[in-house]
Protein backbone atom coordinates (compact mmCIF):
# COMPACT_ATOMS: atom_id res chain seq x y z
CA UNK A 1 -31.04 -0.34 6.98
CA UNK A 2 -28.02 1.34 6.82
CA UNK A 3 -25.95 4.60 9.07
CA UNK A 4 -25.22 7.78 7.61
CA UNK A 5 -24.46 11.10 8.42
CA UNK A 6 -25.58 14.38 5.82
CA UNK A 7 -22.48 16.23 4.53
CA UNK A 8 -23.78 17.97 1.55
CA UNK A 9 -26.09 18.51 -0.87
CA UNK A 10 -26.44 18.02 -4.73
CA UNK A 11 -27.86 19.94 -7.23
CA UNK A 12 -28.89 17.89 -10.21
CA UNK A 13 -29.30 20.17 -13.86
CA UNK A 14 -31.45 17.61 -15.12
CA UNK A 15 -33.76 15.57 -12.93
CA UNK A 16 -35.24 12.21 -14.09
CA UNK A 17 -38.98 11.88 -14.55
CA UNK A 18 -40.51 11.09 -10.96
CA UNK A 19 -37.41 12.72 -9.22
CA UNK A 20 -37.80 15.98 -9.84
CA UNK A 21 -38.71 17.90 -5.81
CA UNK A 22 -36.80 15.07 -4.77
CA UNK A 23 -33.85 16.52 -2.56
CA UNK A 24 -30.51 14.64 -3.58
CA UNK A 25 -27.96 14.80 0.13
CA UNK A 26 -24.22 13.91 -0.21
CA UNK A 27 -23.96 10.55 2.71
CA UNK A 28 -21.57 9.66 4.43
CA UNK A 29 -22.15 6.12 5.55
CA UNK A 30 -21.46 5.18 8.79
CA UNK A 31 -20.33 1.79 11.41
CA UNK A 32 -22.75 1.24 14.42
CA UNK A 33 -20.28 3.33 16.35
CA UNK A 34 -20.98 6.63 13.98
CA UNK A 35 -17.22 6.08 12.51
CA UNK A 36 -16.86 7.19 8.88
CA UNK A 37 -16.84 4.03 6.34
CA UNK A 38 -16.17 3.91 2.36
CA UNK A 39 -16.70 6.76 0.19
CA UNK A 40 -19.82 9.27 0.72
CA UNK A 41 -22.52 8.56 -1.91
CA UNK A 42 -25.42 10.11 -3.45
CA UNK A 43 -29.26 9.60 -1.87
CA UNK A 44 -32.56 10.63 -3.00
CA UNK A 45 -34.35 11.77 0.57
CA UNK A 46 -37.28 10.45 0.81
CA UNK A 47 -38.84 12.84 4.15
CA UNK A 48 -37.71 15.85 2.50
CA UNK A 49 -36.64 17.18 5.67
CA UNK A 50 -32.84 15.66 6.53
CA UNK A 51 -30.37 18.12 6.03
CA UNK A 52 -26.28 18.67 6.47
CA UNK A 53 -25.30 17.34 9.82
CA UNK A 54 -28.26 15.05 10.25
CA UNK A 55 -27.73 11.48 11.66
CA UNK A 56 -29.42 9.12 8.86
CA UNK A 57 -30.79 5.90 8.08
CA UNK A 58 -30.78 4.52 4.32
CA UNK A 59 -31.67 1.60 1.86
CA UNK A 60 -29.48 0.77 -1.19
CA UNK A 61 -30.41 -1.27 -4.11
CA UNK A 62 -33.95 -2.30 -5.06
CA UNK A 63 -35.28 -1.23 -1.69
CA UNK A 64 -34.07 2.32 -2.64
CA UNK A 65 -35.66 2.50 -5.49
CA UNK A 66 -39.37 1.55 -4.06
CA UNK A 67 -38.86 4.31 -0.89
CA UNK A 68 -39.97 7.06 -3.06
CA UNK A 69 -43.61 8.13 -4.34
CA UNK A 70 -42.66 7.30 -7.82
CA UNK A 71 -41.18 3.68 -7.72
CA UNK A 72 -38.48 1.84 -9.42
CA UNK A 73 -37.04 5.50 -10.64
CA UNK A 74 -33.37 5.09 -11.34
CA UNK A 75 -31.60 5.63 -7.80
CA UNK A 76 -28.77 4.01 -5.57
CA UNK A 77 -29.39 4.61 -2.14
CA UNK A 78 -32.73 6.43 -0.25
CA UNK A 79 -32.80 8.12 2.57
CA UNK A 80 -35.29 6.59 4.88
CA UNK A 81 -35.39 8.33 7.75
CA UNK A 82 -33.59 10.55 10.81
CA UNK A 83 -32.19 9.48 13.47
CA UNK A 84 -32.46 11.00 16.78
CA UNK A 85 -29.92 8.97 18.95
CA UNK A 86 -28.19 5.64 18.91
CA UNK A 87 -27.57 4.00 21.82
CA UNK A 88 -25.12 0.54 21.46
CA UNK A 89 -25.33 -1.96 24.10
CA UNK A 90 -21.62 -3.23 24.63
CA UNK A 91 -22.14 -6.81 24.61
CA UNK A 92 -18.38 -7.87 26.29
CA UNK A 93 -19.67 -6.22 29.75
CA UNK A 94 -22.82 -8.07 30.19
């Protein structure tokens, strides 16, 4: 699974048979220490409750596609679910 943080949303004209009600949230993925990483991308949200600002956690590639009720619809990355903290153990001061 995969970091992200909610900094949009996207408003599809058309919506692709067993994705329409699916929200679609702008991502921007992120390291284990919350810092922005590549470009933001695209993700069907599978709770239907994540919104802008929310700390995420998503799938990419096949494992996107079989998140939602409808499976194998055409779709990048799926939001999985929200995350309420992180908390990294620094391994160099054990």
């Amino acid at each position: 699974m995969l970091l992200g943080k909610v900094i949009g949303t996207v408003t599809p004209c058309v919506a692709y048979e067993g994705l329409e009600g699916v929200p679609m949230l702008l991502v921007q993925p992120l390291s284990k220490n919350q810092e922005a990483i590549g470009k933001p991308l695209v993700a069907a949200d599978s709770t239907r409750m994540a919104g802008p600002g929310e700390l995420i956690y998503y799938e990419g590639g096949r494992e996107a596609a079989m998140a939602l009720e409808t499976v194998f619809v055409p779709v990048d990355a799926t939001i999985i679910g929200i995350v309420d903290d992180v908390t990294l153990i620094d391994a160099e001061a054990e």
